[in-house]
N, C-alpha and C. Protein backbone atom coordinates (compact mmCIF):
# COMPACT_ATOMS: atom_id res chain seq x y z
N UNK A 1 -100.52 -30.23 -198.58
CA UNK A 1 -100.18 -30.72 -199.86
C UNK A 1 -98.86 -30.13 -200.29
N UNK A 2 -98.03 -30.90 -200.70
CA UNK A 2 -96.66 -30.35 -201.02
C UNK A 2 -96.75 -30.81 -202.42
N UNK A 3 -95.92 -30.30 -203.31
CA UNK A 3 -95.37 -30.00 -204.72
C UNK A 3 -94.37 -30.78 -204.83
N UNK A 4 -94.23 -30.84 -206.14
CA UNK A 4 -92.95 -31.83 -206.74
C UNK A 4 -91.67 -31.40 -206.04
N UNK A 5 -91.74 -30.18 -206.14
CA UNK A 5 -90.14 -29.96 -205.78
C UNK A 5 -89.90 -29.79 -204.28
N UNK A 6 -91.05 -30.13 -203.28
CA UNK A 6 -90.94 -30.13 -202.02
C UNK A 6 -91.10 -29.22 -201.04
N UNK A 7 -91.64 -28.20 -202.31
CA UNK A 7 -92.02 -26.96 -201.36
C UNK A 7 -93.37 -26.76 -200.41
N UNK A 8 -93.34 -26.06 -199.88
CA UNK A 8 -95.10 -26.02 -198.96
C UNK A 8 -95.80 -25.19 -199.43
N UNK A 9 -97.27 -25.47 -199.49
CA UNK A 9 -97.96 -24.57 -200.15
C UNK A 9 -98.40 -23.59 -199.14
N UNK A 10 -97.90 -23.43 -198.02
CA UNK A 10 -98.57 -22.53 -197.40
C UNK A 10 -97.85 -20.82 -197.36
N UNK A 11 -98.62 -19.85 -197.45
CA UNK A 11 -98.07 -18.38 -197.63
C UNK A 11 -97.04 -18.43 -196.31
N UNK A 12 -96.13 -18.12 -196.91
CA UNK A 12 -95.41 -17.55 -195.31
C UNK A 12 -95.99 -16.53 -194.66
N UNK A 13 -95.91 -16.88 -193.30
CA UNK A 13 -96.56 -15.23 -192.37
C UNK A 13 -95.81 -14.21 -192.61
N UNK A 14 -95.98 -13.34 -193.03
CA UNK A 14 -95.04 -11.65 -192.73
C UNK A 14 -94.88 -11.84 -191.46
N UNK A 15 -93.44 -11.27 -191.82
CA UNK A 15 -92.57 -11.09 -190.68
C UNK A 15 -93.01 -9.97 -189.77
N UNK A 16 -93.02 -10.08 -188.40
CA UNK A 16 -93.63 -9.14 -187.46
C UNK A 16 -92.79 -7.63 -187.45
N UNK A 17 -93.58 -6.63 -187.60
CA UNK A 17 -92.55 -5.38 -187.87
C UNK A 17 -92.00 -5.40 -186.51
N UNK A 18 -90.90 -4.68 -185.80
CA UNK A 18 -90.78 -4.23 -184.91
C UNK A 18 -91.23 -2.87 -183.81
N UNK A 19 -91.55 -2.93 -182.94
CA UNK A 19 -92.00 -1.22 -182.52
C UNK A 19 -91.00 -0.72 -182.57
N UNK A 20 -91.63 0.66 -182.78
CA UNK A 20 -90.20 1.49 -183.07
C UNK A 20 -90.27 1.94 -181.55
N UNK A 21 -88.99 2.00 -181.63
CA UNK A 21 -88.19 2.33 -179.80
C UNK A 21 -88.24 3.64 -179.72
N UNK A 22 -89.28 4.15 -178.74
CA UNK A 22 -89.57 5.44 -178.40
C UNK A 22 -88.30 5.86 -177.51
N UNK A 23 -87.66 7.06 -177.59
CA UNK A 23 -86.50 7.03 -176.23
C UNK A 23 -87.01 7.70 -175.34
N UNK A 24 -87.11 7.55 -173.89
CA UNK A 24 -87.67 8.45 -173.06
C UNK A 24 -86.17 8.71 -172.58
N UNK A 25 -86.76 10.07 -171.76
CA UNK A 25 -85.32 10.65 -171.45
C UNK A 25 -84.76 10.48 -170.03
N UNK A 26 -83.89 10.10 -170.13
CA UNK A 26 -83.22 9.43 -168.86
C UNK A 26 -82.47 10.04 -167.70
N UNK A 27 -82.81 10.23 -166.74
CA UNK A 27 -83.10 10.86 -165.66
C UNK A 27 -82.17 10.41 -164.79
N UNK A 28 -81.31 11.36 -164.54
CA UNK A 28 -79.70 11.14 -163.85
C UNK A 28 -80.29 10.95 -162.20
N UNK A 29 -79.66 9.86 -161.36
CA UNK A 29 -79.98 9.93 -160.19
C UNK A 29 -79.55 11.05 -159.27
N UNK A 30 -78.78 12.20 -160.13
CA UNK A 30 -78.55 13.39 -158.94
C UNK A 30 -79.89 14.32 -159.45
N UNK A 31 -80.50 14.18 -160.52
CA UNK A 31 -81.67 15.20 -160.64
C UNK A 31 -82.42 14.86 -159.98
N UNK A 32 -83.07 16.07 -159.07
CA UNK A 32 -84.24 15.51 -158.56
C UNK A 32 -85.52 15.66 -159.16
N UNK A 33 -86.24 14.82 -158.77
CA UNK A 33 -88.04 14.68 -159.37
C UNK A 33 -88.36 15.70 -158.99
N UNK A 34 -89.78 16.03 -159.51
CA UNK A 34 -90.81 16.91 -159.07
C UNK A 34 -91.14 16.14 -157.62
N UNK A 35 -91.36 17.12 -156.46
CA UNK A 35 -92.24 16.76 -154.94
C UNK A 35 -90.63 16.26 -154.04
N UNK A 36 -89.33 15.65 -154.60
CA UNK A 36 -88.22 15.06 -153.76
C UNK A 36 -87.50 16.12 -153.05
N UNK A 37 -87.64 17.04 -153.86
CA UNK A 37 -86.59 18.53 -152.99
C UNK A 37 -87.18 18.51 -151.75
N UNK A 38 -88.82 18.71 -151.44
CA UNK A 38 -89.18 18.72 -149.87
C UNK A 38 -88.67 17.61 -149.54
N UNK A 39 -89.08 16.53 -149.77
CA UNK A 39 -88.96 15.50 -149.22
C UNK A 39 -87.08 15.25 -148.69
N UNK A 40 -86.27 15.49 -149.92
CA UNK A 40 -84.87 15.43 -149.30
C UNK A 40 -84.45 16.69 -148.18
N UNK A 41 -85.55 17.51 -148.32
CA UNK A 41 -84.64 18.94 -147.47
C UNK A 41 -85.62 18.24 -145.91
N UNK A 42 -86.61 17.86 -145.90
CA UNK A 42 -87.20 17.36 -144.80
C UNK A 42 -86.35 16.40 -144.33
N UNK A 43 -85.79 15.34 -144.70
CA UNK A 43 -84.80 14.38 -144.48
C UNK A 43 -83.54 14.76 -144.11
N UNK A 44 -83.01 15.79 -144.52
CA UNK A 44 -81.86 16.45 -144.39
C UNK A 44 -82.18 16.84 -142.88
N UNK A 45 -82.82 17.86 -142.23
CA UNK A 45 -83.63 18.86 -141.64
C UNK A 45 -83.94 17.31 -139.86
N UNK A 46 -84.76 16.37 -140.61
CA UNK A 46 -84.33 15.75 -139.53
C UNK A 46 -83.02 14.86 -139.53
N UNK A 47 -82.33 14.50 -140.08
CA UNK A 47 -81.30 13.96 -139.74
C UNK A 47 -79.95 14.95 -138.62
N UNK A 48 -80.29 15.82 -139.47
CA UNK A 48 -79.30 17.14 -138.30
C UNK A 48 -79.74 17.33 -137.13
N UNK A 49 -81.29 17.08 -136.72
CA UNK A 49 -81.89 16.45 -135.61
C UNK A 49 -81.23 15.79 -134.86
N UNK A 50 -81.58 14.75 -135.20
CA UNK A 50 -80.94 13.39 -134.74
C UNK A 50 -79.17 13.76 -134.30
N UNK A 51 -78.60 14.31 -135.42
CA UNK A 51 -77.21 14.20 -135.07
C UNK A 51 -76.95 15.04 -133.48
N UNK A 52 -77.77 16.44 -133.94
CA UNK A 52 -77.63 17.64 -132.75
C UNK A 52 -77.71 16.86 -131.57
N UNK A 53 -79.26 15.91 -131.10
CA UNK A 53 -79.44 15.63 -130.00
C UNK A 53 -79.17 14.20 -129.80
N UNK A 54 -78.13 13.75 -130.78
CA UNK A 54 -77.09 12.56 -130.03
C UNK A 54 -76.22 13.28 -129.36
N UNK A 55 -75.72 14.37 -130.28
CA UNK A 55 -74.45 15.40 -129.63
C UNK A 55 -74.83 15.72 -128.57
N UNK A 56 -76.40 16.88 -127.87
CA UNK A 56 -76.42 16.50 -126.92
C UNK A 56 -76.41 16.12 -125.78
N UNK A 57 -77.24 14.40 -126.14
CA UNK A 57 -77.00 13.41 -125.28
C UNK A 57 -75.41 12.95 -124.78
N UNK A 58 -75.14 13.18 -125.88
CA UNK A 58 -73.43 12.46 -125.39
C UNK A 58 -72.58 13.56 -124.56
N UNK A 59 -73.33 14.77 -124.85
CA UNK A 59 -72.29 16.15 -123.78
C UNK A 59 -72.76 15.88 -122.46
N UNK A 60 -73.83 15.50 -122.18
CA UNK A 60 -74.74 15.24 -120.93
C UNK A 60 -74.72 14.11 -120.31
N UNK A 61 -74.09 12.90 -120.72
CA UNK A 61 -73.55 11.42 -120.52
C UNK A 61 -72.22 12.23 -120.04
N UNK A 62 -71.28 12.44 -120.68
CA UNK A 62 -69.53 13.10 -120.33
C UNK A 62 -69.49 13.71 -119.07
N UNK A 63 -70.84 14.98 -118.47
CA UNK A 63 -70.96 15.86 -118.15
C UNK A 63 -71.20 14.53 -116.60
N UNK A 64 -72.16 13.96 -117.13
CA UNK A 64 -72.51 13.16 -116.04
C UNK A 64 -71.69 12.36 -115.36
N UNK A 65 -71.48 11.26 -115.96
CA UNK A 65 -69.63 10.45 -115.34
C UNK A 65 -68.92 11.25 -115.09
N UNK A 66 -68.46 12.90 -115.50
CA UNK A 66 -67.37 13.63 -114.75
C UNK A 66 -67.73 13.47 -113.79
N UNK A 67 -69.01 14.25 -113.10
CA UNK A 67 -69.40 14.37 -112.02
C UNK A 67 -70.04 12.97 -110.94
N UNK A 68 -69.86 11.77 -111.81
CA UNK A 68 -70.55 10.62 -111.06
C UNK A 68 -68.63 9.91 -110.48
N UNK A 69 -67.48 10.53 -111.28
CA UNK A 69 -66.37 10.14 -110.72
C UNK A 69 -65.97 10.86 -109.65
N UNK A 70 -66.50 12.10 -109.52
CA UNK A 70 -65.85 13.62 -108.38
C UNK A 70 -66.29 12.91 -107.80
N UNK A 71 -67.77 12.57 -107.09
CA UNK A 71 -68.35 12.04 -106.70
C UNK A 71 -68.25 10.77 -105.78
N UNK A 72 -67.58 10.04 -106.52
CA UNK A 72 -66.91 8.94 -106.31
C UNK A 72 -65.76 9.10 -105.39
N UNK A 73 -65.12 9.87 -105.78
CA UNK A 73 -63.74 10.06 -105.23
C UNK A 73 -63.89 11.12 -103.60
N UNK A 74 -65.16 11.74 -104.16
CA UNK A 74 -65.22 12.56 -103.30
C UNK A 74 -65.89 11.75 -101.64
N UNK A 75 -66.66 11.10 -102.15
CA UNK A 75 -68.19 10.11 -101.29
C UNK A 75 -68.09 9.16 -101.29
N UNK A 76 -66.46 8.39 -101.76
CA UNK A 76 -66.97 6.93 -101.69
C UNK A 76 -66.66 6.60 -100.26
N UNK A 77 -65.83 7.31 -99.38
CA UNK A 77 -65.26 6.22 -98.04
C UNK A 77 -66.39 7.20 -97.35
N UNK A 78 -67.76 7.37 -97.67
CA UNK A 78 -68.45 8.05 -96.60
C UNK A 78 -68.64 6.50 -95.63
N UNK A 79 -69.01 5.10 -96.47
CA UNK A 79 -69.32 4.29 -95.16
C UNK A 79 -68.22 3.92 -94.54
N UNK A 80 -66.85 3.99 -94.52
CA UNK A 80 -65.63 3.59 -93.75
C UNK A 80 -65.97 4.84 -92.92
N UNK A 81 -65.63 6.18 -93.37
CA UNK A 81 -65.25 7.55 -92.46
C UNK A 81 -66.77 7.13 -91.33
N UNK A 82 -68.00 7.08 -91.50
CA UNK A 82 -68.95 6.88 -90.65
C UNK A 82 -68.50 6.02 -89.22
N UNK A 83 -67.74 4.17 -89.78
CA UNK A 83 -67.22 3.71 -88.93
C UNK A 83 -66.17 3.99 -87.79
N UNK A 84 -65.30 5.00 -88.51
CA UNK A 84 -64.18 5.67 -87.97
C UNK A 84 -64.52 6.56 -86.34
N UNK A 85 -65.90 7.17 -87.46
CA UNK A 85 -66.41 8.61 -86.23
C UNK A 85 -66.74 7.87 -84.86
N UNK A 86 -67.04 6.42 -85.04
CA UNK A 86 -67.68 5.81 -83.82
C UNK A 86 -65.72 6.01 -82.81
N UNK A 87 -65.15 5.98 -83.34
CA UNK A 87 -63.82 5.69 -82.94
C UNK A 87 -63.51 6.92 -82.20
N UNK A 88 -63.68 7.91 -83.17
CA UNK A 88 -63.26 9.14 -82.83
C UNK A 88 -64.02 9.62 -81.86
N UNK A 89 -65.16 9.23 -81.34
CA UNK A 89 -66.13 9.53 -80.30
C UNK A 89 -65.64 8.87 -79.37
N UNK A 90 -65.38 7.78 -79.13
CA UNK A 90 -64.96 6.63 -78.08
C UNK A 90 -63.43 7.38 -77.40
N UNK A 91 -62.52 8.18 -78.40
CA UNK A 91 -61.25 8.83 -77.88
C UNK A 91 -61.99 9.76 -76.69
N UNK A 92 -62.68 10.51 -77.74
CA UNK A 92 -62.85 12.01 -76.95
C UNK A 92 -63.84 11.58 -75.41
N UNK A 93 -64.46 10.88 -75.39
CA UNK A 93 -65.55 10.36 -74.42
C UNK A 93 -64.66 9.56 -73.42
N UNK A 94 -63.06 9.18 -73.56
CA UNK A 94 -62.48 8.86 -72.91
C UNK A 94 -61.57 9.90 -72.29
N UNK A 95 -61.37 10.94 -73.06
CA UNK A 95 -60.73 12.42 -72.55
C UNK A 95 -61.41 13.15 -71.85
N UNK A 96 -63.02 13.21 -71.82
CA UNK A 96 -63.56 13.27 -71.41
C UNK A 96 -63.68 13.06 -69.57
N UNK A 97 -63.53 11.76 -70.27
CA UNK A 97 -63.67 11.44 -68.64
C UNK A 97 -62.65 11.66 -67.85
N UNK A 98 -61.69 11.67 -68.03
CA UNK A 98 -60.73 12.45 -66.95
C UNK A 98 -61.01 13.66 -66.88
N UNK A 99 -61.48 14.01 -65.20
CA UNK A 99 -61.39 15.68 -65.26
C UNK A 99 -60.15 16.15 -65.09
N UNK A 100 -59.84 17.62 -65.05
CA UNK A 100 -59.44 18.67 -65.22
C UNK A 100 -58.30 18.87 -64.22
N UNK A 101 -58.72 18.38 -63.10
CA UNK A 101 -58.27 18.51 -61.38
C UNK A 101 -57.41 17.39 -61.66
N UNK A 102 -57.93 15.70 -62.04
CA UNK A 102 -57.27 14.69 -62.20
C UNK A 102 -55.68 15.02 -62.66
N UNK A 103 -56.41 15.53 -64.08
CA UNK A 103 -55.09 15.74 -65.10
C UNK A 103 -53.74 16.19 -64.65
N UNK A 104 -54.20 17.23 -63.84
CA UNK A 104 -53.26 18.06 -63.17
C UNK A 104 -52.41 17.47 -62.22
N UNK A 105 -53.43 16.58 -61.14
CA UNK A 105 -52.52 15.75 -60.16
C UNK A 105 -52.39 14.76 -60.54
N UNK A 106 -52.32 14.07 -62.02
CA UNK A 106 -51.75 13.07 -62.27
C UNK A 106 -50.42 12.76 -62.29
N UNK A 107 -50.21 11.33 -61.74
CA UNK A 107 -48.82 10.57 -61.95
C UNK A 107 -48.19 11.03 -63.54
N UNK A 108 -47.14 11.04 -63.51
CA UNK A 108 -46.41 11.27 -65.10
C UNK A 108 -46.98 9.62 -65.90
N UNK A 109 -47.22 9.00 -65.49
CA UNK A 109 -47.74 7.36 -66.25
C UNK A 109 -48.96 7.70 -66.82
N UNK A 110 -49.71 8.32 -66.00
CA UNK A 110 -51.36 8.41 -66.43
C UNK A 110 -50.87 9.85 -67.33
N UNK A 111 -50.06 10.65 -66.95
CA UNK A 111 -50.48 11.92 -68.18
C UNK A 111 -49.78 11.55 -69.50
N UNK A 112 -48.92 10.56 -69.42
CA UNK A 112 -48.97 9.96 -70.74
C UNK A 112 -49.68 8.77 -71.48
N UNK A 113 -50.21 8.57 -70.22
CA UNK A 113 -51.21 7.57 -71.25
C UNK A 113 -52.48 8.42 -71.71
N UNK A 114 -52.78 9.77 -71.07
CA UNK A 114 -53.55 11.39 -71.40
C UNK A 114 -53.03 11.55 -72.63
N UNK A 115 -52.03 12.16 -72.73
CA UNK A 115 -50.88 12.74 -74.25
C UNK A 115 -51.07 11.78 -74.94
N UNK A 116 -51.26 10.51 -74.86
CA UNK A 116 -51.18 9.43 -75.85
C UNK A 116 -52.83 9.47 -77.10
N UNK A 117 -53.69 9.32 -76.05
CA UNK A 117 -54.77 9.19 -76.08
C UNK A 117 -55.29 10.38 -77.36
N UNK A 118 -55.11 11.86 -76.34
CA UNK A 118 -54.89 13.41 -77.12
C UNK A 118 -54.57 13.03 -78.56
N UNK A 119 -53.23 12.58 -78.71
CA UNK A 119 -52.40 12.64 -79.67
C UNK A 119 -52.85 11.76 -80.99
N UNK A 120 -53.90 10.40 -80.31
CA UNK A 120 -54.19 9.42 -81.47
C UNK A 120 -55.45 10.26 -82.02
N UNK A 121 -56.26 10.47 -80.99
CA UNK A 121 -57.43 11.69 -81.45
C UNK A 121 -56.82 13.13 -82.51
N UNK A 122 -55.86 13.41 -82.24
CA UNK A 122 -55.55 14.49 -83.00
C UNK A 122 -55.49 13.97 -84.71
N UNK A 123 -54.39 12.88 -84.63
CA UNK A 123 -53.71 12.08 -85.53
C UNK A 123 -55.16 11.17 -86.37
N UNK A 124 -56.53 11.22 -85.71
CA UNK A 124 -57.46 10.58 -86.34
C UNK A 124 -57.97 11.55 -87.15
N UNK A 125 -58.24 12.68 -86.22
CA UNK A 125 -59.17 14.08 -86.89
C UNK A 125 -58.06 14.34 -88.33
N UNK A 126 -56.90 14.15 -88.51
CA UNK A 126 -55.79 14.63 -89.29
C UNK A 126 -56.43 13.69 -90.41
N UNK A 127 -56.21 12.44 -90.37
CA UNK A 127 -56.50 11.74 -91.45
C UNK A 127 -58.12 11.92 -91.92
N UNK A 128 -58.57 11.78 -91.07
CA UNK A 128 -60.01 12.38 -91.42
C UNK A 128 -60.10 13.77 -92.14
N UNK A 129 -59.52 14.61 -92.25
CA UNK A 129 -59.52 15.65 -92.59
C UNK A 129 -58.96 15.54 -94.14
N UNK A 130 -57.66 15.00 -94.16
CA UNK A 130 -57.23 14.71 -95.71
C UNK A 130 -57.87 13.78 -96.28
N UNK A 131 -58.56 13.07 -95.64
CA UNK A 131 -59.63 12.77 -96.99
C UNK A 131 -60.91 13.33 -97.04
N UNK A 132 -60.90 14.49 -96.40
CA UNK A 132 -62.21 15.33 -96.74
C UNK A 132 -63.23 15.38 -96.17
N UNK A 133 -62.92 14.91 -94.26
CA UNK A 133 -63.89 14.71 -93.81
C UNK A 133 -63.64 16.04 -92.43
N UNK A 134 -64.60 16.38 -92.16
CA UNK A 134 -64.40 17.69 -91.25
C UNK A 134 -64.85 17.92 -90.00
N UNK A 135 -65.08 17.83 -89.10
CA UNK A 135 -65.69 17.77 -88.10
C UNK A 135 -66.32 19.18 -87.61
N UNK A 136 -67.59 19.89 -87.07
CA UNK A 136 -68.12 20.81 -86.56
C UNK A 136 -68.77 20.85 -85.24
N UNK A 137 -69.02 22.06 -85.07
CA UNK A 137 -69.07 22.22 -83.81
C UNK A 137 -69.98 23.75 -83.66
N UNK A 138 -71.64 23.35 -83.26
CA UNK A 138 -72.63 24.45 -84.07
C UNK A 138 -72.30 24.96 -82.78
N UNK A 139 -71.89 25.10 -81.79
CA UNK A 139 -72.70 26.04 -80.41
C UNK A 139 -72.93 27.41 -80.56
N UNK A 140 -73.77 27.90 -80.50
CA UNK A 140 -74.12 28.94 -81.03
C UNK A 140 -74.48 29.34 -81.76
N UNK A 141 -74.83 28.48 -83.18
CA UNK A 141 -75.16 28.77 -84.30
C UNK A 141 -76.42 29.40 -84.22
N UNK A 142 -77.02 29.65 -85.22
CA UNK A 142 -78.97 29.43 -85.67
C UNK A 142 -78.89 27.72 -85.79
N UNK A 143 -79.99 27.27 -85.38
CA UNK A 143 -80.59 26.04 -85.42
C UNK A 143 -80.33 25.64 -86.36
N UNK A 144 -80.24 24.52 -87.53
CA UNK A 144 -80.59 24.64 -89.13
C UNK A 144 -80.53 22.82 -88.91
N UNK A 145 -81.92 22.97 -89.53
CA UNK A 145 -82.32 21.04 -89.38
C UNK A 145 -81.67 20.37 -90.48
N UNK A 146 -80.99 20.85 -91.62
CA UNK A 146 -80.40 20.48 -92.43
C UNK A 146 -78.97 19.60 -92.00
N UNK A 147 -78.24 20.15 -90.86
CA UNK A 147 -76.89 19.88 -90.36
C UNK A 147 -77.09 19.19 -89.09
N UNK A 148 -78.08 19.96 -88.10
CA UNK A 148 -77.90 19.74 -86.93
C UNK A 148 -79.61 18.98 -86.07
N UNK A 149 -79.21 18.24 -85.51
CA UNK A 149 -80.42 17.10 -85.14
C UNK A 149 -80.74 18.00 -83.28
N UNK A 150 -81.90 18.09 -83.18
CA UNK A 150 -82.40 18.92 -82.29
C UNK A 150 -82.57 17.42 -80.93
N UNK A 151 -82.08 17.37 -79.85
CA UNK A 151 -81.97 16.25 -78.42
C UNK A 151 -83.26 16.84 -77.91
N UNK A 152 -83.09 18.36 -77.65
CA UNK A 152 -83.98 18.75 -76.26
C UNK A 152 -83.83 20.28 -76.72
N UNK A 153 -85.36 21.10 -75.78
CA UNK A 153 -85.13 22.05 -75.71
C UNK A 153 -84.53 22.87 -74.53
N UNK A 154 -83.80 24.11 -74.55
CA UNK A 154 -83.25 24.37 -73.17
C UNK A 154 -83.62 25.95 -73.07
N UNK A 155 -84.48 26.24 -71.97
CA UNK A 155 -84.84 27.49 -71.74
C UNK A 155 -83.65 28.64 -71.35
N UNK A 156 -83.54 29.33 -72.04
CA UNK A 156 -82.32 30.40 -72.04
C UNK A 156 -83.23 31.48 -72.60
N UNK A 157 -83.25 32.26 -71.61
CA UNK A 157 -83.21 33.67 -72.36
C UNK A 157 -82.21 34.64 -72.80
N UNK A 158 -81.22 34.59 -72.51
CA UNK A 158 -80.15 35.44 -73.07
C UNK A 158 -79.25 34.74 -74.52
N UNK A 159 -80.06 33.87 -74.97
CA UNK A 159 -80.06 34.03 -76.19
C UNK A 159 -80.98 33.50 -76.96
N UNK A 160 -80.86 34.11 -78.52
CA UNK A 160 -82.22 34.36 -78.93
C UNK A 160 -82.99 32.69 -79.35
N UNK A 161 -83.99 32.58 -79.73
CA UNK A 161 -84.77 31.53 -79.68
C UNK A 161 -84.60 30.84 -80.91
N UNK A 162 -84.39 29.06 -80.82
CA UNK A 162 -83.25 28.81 -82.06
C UNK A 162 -81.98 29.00 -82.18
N UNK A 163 -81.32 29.21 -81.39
CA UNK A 163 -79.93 29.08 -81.32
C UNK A 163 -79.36 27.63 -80.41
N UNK A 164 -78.26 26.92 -81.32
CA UNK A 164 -78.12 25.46 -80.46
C UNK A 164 -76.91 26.22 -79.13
N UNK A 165 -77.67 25.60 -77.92
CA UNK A 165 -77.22 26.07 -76.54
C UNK A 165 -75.89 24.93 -76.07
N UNK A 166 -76.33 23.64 -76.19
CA UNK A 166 -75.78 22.60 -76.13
C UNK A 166 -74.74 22.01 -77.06
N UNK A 167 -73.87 21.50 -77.45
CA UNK A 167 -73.57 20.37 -78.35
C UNK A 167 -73.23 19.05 -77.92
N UNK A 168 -74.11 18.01 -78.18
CA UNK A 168 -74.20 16.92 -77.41
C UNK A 168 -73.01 15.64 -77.75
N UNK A 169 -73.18 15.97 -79.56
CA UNK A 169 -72.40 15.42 -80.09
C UNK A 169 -71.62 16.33 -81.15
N UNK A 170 -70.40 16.50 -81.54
CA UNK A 170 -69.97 16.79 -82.76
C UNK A 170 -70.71 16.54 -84.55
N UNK A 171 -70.86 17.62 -85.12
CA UNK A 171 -71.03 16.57 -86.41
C UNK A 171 -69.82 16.61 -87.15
N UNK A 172 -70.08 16.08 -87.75
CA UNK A 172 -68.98 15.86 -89.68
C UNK A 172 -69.96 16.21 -90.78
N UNK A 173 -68.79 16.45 -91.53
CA UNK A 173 -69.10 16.98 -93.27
C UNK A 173 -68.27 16.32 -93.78
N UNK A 174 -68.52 15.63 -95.04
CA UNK A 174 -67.70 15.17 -95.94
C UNK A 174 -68.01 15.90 -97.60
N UNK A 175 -66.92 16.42 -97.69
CA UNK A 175 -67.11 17.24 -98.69
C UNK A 175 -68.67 18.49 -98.68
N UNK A 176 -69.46 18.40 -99.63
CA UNK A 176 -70.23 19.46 -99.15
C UNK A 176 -71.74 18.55 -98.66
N UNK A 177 -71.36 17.58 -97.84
CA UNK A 177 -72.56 16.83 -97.32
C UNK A 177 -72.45 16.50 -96.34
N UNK A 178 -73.54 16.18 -95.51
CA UNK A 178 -73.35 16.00 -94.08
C UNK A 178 -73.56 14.57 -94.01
N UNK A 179 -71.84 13.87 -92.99
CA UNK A 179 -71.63 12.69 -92.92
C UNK A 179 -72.37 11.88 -91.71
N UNK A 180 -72.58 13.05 -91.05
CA UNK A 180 -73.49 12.82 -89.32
C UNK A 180 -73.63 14.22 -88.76
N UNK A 181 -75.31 14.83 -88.74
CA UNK A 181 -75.29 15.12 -88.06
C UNK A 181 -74.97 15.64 -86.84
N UNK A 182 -74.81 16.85 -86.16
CA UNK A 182 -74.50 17.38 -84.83
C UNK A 182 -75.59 17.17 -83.82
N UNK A 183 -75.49 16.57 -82.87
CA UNK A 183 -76.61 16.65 -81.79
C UNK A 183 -76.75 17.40 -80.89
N UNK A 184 -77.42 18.16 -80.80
CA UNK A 184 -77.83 19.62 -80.31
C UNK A 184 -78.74 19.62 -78.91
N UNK A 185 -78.87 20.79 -78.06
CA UNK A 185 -80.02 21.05 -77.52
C UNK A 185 -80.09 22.68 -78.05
N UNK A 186 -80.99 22.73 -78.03
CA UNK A 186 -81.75 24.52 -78.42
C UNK A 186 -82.03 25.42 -77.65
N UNK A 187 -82.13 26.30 -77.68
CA UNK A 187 -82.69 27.31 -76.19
C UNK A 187 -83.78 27.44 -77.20
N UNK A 188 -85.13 27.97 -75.89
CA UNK A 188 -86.23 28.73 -76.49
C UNK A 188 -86.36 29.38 -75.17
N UNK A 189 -87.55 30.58 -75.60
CA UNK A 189 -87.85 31.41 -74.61
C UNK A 189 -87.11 32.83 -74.90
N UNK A 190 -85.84 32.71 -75.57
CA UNK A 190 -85.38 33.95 -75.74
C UNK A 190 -85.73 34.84 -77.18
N UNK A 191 -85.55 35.92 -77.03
CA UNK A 191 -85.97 36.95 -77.93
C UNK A 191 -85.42 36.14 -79.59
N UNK A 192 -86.63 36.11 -80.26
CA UNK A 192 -86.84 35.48 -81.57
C UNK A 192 -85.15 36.00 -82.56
N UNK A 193 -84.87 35.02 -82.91
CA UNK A 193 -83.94 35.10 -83.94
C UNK A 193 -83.75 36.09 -85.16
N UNK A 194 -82.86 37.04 -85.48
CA UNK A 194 -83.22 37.75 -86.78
C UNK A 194 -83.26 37.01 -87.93
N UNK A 195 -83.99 37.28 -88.63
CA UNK A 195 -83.95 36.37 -89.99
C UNK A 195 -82.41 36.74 -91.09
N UNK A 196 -81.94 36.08 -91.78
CA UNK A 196 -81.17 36.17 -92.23
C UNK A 196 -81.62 36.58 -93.53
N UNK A 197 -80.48 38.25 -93.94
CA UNK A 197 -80.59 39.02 -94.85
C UNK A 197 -80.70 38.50 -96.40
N UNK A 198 -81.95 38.26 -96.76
CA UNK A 198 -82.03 37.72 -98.25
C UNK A 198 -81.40 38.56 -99.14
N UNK A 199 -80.61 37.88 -100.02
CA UNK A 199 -80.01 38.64 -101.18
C UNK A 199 -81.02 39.59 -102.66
């Protein structure tokens, strides 16, 4: 029902008070909470973890490729130098075969095609050598299965038992590894070997 002058009869609602704005206190993101100090010093604690044993990993990666390049440089023509030795065997097995008596009463033609022969063998062992390859020669040694490959045994008593009597073949070393084997025969029968003086 409205009134002459157009007004409404209805009460206006009171106006809604407002809440009053409590301030809570505001908490800087460098303060820390109660319980975060462990929690950040634990976080801290492993992260220096992590950093230490990337560090390390990465000294032990460096450490490794140094030594996987020596390596390299040192071991890579072991399969060429292997091919070579067949070569270098084929000289000497041809020097070989001329005896001693021959040499002597040879024509000057044949003792230079001797000197020739000598000379490419020398000139092989040379290059073999500057790149690090070495040739040995156990006779006499102590036995040692590490270097030297055992053919046969050979009864000798005048020397002691385990000592290589023979050398059948030469070996090689390339750098501090063995490129081939020496082929050996052994004496046994003679008075046992002294053991070698442990440090």
């Amino acid at each position: 029902m409205t009134d002459t002058d157009g007004k409404n009869d209805k009460p206006e609602a009171p106006a809604q008070q407002a809440e009053p704005v409590v301030s809570k206190p505001y908490i800087m993101p460098d303060d820390p909470e109660e319980g975060s100090v462990e929690a950040l010093t634990k976080e801290v604690a492993e992260a220096k973890d992590r950093m230490l044993r990337t560090l390390a990993e990465m000294e032990n990666l460096r450490k490794r490729t140094a030594r996987e390049v020596s390596d390299a440089r040192t071991y890579g023509i072991s399969g060429f130098a292997r091919d070579v030795l067949d070569i270098a065997d084929n000289l000497q097995r041809a020097l070989d075969a001329v005896p001693a008596e021959a040499r002597a009463a040879a024509d000057p033609g044949l003792k230079s095609l001797i000197e020739g022969v000598e000379l490419t063998e020398r000139s092989l062992h040379n290059a073999l050598e500057k790149n690090g390859v070495k040739k040995f020669d156990p006779a006499g040694e102590k036995f040692d299965p590490n270097i030297h490959q055992a053919m046969y045994e050979v009864p000798d008593p005048s020397v002691p038992a385990g000592t290589v009597a023979h050398v059948v073949q030469a070996g090689y070393m390339i750098g501090e590894r063995v490129l081939r084997p020496a082929l050996v025969g052994v004496a046994k029968g003679g008075a046992k070997a002294a053991p070698a003086a442990s440090e």
